[in-house]
PDB file of N, CA and C in Angstrom:
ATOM      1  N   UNK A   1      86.968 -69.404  -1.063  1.00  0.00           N
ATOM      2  CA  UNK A   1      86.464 -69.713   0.250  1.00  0.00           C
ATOM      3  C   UNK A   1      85.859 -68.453   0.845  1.00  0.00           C
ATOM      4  N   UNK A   2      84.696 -68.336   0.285  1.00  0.00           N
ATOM      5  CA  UNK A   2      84.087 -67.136   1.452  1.00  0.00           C
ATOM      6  C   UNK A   2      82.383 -67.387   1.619  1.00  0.00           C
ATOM      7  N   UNK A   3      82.097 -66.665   1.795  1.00  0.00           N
ATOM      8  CA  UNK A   3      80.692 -66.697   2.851  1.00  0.00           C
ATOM      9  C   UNK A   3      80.474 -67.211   3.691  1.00  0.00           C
ATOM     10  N   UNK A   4      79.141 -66.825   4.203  1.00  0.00           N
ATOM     11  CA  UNK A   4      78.739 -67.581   5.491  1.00  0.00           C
ATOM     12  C   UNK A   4      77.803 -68.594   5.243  1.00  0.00           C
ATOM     13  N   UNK A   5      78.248 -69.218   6.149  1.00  0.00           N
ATOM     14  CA  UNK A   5      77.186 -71.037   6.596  1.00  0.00           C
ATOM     15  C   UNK A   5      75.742 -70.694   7.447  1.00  0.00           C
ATOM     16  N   UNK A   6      74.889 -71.385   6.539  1.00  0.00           N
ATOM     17  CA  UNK A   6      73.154 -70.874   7.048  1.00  0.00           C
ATOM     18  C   UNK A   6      73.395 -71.939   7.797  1.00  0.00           C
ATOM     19  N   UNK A   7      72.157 -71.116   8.358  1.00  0.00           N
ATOM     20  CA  UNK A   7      71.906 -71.818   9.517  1.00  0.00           C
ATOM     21  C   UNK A   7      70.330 -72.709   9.698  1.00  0.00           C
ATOM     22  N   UNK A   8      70.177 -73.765  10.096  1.00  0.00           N
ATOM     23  CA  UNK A   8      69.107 -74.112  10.167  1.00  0.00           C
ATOM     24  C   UNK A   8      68.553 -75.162  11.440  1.00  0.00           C
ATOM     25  N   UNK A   9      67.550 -74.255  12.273  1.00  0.00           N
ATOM     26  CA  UNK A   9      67.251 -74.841  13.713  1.00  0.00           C
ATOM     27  C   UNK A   9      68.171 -74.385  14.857  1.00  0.00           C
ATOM     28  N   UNK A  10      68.938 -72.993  14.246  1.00  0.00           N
ATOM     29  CA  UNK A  10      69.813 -72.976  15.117  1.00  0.00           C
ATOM     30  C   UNK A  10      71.084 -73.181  15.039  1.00  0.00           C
ATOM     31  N   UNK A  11      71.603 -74.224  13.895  1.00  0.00           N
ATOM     32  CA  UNK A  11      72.616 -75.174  13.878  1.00  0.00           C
ATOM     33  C   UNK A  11      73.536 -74.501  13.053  1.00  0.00           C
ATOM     34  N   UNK A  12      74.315 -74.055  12.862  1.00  0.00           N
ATOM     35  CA  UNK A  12      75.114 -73.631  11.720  1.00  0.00           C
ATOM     36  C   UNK A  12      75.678 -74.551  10.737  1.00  0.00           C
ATOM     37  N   UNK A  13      74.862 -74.907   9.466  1.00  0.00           N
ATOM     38  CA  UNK A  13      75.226 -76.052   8.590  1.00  0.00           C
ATOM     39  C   UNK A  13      76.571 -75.621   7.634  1.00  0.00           C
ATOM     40  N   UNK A  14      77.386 -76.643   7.341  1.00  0.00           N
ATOM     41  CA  UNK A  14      78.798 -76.498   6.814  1.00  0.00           C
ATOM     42  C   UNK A  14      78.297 -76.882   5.395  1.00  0.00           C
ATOM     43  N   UNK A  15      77.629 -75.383   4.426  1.00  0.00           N
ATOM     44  CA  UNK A  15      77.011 -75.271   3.598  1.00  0.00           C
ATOM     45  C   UNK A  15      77.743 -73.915   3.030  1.00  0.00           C
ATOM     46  N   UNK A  16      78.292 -73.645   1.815  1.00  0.00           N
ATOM     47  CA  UNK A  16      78.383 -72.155   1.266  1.00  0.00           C
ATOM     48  C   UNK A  16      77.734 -72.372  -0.137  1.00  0.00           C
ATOM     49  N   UNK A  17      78.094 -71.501  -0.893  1.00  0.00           N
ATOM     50  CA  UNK A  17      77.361 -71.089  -2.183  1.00  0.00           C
ATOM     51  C   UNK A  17      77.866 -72.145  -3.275  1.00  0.00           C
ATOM     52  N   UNK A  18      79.538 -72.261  -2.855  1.00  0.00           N
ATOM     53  CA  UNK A  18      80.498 -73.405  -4.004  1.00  0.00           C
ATOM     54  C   UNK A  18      80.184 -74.998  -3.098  1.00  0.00           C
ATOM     55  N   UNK A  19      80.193 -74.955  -1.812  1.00  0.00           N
ATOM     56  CA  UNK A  19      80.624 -76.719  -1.289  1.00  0.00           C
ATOM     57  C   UNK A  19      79.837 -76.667  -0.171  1.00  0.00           C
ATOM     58  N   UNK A  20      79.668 -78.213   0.012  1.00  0.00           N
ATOM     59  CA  UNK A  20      78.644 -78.417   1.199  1.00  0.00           C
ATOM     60  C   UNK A  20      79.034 -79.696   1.488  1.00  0.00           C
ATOM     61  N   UNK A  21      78.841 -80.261   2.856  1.00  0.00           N
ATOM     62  CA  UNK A  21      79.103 -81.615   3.466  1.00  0.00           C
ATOM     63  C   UNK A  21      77.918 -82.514   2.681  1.00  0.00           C
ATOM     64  N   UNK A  22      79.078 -83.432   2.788  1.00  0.00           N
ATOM     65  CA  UNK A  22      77.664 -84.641   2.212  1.00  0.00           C
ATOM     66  C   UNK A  22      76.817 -85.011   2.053  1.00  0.00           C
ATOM     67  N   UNK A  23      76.576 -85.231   3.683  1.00  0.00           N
ATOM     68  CA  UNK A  23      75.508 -85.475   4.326  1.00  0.00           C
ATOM     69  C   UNK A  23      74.543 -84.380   4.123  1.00  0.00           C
ATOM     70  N   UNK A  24      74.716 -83.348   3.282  1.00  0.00           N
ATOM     71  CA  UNK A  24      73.822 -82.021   3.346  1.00  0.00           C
ATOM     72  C   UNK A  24      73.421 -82.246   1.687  1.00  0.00           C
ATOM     73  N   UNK A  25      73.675 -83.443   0.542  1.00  0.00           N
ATOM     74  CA  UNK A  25      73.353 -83.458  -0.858  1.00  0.00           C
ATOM     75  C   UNK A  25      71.951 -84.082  -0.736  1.00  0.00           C
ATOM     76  N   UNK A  26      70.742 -83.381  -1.572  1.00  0.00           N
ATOM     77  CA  UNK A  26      69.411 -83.577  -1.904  1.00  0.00           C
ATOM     78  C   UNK A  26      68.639 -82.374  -1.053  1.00  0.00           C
ATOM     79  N   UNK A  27      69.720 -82.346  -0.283  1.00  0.00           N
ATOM     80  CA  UNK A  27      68.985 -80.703   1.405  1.00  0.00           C
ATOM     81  C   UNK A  27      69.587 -79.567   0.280  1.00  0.00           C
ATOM     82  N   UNK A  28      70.700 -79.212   0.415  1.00  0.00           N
ATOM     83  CA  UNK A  28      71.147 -78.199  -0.160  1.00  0.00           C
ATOM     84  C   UNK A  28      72.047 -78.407  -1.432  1.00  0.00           C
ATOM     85  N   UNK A  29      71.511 -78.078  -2.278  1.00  0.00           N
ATOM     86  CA  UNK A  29      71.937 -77.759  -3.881  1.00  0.00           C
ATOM     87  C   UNK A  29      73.062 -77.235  -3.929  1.00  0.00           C
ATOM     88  N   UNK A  30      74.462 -77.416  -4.262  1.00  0.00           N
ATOM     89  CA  UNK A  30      75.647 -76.599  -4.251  1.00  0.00           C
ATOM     90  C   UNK A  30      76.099 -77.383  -5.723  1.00  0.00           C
ATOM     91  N   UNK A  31      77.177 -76.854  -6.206  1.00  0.00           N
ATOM     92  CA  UNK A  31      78.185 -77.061  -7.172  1.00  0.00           C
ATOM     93  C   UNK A  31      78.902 -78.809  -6.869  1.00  0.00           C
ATOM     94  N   UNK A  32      79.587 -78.624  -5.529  1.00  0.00           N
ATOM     95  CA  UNK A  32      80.295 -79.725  -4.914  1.00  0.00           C
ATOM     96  C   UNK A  32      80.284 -79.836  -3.917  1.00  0.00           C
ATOM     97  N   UNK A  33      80.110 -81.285  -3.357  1.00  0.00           N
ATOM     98  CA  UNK A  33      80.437 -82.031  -1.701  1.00  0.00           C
ATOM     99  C   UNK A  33      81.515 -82.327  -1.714  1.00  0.00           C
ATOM    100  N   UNK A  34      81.447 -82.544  -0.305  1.00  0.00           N
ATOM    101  CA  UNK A  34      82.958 -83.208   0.188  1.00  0.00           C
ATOM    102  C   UNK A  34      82.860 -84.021   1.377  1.00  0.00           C
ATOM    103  N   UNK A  35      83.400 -84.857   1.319  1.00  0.00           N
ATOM    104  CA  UNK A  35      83.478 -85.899   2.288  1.00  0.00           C
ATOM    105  C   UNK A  35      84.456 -85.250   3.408  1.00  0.00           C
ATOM    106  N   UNK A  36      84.492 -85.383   4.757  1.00  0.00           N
ATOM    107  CA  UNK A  36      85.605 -84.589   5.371  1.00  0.00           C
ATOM    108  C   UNK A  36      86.325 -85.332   5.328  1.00  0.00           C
ATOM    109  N   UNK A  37      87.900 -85.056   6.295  1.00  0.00           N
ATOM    110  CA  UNK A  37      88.542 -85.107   6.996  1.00  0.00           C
ATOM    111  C   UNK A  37      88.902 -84.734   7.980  1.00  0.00           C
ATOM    112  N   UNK A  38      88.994 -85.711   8.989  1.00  0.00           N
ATOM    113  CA  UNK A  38      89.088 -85.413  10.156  1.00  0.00           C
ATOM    114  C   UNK A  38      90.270 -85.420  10.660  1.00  0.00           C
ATOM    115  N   UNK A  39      90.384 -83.909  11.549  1.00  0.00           N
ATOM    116  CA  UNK A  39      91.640 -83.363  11.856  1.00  0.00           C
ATOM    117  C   UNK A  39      91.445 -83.118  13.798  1.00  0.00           C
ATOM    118  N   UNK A  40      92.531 -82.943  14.217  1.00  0.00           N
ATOM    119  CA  UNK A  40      92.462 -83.239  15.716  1.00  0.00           C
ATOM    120  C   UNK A  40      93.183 -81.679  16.076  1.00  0.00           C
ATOM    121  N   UNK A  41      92.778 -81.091  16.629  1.00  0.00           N
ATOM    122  CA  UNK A  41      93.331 -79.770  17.448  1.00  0.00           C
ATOM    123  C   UNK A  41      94.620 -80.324  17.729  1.00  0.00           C
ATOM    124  N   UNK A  42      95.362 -79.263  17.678  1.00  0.00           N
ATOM    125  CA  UNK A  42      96.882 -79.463  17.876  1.00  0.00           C
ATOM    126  C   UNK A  42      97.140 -79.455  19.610  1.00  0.00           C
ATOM    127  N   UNK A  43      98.244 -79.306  20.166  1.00  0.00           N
ATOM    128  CA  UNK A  43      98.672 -79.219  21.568  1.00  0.00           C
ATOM    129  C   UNK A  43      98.026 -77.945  22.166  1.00  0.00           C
ATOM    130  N   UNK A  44      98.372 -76.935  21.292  1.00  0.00           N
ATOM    131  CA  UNK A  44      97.621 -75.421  21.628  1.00  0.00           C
ATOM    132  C   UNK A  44      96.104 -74.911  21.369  1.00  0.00           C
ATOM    133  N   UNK A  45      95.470 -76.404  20.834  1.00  0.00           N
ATOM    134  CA  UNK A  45      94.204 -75.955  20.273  1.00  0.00           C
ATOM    135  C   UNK A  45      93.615 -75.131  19.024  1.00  0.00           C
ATOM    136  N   UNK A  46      92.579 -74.853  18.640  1.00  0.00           N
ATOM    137  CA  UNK A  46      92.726 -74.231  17.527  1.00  0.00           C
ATOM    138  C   UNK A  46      91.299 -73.068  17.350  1.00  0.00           C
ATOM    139  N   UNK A  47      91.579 -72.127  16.609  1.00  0.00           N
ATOM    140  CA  UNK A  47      90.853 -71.201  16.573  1.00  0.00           C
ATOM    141  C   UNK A  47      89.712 -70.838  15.518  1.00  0.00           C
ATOM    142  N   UNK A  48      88.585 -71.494  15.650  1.00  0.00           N
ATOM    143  CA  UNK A  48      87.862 -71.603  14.082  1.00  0.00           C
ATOM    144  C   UNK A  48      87.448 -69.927  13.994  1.00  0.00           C
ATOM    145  N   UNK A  49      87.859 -69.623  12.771  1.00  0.00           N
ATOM    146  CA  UNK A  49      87.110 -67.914  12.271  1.00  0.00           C
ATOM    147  C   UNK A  49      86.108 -67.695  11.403  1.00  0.00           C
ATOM    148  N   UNK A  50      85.396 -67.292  11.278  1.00  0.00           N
ATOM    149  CA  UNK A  50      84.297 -67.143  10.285  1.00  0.00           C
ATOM    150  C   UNK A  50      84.753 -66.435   8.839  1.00  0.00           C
ATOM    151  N   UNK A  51      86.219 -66.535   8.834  1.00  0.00           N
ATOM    152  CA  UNK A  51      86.930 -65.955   7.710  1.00  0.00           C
ATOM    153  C   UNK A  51      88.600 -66.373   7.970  1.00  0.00           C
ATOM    154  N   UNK A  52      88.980 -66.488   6.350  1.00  0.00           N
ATOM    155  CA  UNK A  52      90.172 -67.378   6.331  1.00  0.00           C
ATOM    156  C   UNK A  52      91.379 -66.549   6.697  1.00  0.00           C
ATOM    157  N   UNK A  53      91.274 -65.645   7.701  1.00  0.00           N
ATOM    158  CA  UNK A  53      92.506 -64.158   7.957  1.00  0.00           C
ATOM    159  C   UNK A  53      92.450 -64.224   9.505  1.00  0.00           C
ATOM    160  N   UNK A  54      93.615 -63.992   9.786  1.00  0.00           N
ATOM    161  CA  UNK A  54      94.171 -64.023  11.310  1.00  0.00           C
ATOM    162  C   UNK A  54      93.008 -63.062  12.089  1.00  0.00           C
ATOM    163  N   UNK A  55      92.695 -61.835  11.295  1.00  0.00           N
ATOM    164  CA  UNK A  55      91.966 -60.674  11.878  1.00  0.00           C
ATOM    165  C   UNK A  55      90.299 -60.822  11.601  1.00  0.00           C
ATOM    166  N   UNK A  56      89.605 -62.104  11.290  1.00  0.00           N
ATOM    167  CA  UNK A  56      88.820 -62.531  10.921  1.00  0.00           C
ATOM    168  C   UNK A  56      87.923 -63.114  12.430  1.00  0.00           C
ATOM    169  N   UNK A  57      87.067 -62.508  12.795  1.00  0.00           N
ATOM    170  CA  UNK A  57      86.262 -62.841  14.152  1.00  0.00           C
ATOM    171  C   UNK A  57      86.209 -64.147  14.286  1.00  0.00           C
ATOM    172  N   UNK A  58      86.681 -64.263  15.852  1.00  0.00           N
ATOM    173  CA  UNK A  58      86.316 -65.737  16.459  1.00  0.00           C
ATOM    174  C   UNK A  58      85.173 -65.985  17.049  1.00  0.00           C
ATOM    175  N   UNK A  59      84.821 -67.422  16.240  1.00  0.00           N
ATOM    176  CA  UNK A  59      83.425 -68.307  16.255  1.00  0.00           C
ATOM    177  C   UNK A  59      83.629 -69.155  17.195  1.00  0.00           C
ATOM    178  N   UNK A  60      85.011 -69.878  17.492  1.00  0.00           N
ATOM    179  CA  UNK A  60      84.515 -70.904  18.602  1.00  0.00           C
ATOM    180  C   UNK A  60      86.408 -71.041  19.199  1.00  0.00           C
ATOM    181  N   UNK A  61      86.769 -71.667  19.836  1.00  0.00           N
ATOM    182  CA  UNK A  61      87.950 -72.558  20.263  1.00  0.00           C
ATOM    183  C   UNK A  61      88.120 -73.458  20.346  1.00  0.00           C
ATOM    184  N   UNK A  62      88.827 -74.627  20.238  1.00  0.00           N
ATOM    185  CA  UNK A  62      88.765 -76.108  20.193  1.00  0.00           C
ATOM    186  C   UNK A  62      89.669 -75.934  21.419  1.00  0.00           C
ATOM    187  N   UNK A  63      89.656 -76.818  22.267  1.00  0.00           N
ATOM    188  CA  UNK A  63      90.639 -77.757  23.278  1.00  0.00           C
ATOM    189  C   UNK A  63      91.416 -78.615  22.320  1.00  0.00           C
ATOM    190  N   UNK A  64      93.007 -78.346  22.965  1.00  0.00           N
ATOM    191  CA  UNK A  64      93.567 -79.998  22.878  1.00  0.00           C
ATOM    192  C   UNK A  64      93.018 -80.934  22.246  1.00  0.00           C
ATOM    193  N   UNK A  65      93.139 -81.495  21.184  1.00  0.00           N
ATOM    194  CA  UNK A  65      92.580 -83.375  20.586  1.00  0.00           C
ATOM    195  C   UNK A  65      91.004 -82.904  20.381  1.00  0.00           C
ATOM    196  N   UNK A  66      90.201 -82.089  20.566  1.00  0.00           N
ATOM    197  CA  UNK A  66      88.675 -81.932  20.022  1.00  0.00           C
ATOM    198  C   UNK A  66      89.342 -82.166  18.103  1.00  0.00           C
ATOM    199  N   UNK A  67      88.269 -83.062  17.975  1.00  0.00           N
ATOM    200  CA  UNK A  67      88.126 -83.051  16.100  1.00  0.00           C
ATOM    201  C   UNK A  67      87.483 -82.032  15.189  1.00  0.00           C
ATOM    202  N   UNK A  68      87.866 -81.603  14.455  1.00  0.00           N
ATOM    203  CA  UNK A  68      87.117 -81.114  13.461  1.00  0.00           C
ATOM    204  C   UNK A  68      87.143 -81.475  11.972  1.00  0.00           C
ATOM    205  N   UNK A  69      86.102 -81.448  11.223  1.00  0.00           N
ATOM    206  CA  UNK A  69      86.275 -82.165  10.289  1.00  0.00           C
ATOM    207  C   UNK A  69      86.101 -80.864   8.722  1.00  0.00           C
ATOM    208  N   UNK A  70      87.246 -81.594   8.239  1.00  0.00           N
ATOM    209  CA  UNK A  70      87.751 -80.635   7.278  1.00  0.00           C
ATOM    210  C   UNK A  70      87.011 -81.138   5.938  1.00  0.00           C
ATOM    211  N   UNK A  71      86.366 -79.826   4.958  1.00  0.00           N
ATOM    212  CA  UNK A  71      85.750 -80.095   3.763  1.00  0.00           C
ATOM    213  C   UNK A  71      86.834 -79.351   2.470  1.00  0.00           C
ATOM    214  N   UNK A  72      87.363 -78.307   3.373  1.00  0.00           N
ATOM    215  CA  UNK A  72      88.264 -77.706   2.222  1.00  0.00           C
ATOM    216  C   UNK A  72      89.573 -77.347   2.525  1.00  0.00           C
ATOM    217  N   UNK A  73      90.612 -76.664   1.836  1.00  0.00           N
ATOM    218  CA  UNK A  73      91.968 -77.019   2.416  1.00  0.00           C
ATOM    219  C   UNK A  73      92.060 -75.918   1.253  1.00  0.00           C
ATOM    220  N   UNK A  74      92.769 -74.261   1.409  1.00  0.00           N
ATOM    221  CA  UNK A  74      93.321 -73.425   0.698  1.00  0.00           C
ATOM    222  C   UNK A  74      94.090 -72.695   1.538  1.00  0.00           C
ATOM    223  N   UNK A  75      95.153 -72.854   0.411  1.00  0.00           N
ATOM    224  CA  UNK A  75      96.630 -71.590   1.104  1.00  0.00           C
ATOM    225  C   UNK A  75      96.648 -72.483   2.395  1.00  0.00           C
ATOM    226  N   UNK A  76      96.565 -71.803   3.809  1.00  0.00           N
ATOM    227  CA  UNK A  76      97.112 -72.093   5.222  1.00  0.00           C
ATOM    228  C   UNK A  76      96.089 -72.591   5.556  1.00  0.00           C
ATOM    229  N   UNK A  77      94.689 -72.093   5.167  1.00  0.00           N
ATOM    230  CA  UNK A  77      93.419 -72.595   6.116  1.00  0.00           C
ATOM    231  C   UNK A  77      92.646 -73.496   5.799  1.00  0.00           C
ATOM    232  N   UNK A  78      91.711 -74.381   6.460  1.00  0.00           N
ATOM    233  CA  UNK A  78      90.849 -74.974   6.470  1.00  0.00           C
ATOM    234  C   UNK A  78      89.445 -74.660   6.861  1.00  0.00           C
ATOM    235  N   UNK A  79      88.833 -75.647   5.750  1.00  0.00           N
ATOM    236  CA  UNK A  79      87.170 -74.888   5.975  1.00  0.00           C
ATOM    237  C   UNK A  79      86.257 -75.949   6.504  1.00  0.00           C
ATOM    238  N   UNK A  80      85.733 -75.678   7.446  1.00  0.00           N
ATOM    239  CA  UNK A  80      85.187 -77.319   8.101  1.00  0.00           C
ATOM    240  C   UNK A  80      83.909 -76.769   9.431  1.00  0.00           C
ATOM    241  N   UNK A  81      83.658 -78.136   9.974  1.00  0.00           N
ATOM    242  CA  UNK A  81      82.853 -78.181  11.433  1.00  0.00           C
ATOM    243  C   UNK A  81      83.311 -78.946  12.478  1.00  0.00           C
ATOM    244  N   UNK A  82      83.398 -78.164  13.224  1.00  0.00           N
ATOM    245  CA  UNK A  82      83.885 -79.247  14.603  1.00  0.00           C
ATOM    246  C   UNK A  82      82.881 -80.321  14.564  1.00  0.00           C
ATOM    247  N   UNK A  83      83.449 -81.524  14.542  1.00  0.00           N
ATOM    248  CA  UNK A  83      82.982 -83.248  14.297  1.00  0.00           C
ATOM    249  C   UNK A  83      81.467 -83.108  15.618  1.00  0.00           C
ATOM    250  N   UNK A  84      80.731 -83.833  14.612  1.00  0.00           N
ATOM    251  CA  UNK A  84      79.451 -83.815  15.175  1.00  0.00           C
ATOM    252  C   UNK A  84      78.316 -82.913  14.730  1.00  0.00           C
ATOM    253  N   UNK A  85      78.553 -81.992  14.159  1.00  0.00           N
ATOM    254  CA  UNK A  85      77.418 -81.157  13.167  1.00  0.00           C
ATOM    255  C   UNK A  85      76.745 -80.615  14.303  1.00  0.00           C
ATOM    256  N   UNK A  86      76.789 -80.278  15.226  1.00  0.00           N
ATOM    257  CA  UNK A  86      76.121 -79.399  16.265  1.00  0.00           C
ATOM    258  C   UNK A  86      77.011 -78.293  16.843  1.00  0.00           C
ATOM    259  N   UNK A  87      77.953 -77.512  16.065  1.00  0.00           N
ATOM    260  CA  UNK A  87      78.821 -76.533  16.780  1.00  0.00           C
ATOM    261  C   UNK A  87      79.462 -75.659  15.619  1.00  0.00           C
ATOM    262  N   UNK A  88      80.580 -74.747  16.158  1.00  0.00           N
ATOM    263  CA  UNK A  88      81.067 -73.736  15.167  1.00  0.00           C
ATOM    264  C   UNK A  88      80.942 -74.864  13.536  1.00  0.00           C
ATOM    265  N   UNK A  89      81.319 -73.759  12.623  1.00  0.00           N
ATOM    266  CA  UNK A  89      81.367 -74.143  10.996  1.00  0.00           C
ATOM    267  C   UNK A  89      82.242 -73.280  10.629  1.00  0.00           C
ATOM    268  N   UNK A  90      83.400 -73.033  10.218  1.00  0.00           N
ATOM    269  CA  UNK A  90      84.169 -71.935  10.006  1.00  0.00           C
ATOM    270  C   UNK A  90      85.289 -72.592   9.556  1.00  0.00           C
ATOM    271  N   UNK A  91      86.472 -71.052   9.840  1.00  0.00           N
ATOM    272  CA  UNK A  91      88.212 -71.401   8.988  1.00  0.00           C
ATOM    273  C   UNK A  91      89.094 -71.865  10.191  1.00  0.00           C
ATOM    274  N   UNK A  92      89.605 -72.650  10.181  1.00  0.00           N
ATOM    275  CA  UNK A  92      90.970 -72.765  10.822  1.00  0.00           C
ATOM    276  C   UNK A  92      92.567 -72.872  10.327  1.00  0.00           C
ATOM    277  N   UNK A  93      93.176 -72.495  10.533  1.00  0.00           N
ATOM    278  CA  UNK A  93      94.714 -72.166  10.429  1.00  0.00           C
ATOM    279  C   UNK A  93      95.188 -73.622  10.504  1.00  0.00           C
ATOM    280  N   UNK A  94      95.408 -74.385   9.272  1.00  0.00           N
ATOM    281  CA  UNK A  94      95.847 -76.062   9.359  1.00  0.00           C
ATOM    282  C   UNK A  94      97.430 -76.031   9.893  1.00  0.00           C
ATOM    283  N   UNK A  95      98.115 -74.920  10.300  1.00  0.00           N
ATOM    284  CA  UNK A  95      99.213 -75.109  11.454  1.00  0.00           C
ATOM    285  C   UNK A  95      98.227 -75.626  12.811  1.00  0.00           C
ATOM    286  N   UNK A  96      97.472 -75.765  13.309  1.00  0.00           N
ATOM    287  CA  UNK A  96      96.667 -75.356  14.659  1.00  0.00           C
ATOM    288  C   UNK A  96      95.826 -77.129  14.579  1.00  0.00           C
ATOM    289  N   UNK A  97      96.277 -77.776  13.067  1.00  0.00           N
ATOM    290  CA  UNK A  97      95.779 -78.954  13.532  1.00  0.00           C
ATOM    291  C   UNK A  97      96.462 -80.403  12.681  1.00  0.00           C
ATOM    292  N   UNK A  98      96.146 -81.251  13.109  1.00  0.00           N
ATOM    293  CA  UNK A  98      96.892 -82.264  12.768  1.00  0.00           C
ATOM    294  C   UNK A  98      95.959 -83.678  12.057  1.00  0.00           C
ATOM    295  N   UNK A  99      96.079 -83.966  11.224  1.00  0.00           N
ATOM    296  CA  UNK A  99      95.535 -84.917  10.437  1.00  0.00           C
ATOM    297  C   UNK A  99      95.399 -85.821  10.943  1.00  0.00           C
ATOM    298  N   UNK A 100      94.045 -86.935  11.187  1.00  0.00           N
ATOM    299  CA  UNK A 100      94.678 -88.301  11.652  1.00  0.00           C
ATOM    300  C   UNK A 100      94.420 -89.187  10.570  1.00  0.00           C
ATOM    301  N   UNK A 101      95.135 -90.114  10.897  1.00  0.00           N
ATOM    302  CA  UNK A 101      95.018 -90.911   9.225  1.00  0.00           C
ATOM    303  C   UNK A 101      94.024 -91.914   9.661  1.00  0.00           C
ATOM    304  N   UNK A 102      93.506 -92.267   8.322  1.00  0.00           N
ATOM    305  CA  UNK A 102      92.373 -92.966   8.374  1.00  0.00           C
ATOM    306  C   UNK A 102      92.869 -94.759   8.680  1.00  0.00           C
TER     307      UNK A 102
END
């Protein structure tokens, strides 16, 4: 899980070198997609980083119950976009969020 997510129009697409969102196959060429999962900010909210380490710069904050939708899942963190494809793309700490079942 490393690099950074290009950007295009502005948008920061949930794209790296190994995996890319779905909705991003025939746009961007990767190894593997992933369908997300969608995960809900915990009570305390959650902290997306542009790297999977506590000391890793913050990209955005979620509120309470905001979704984000998860493409990858290693060790503690998650690699995803807050739901809707128009906002942060980064790591979050999967203590900081809660699964909803489908």
């Amino acid at each position: 899980m490393t690099g950074p997510s290009p950007h295009a129009d502005g948008v920061q697409l949930p794209v790296r070198g190994d995996l890319a969102h779905i909705r991003l196959a025939g746009v961007h060429f990767v190894p593997h997609y992933a369908v997300p999962l969608t995960h809900r900010a915990g009570p305390l909210g959650a902290t997306i980083r542009n790297a999977a380490n506590e000391d890793a710069d913050v990209l955005a904050t979620l509120k309470p119950g905001s979704l984000f939708d998860v493409l990858e899942v290693a060790g503690n963190w998650a690699w995803g976009e807050v739901q809707g494809g128009h906002d942060a793309v980064g790591y979050v700490e999967m203590s900081q969020l809660v699964r909803i079942e489908p």
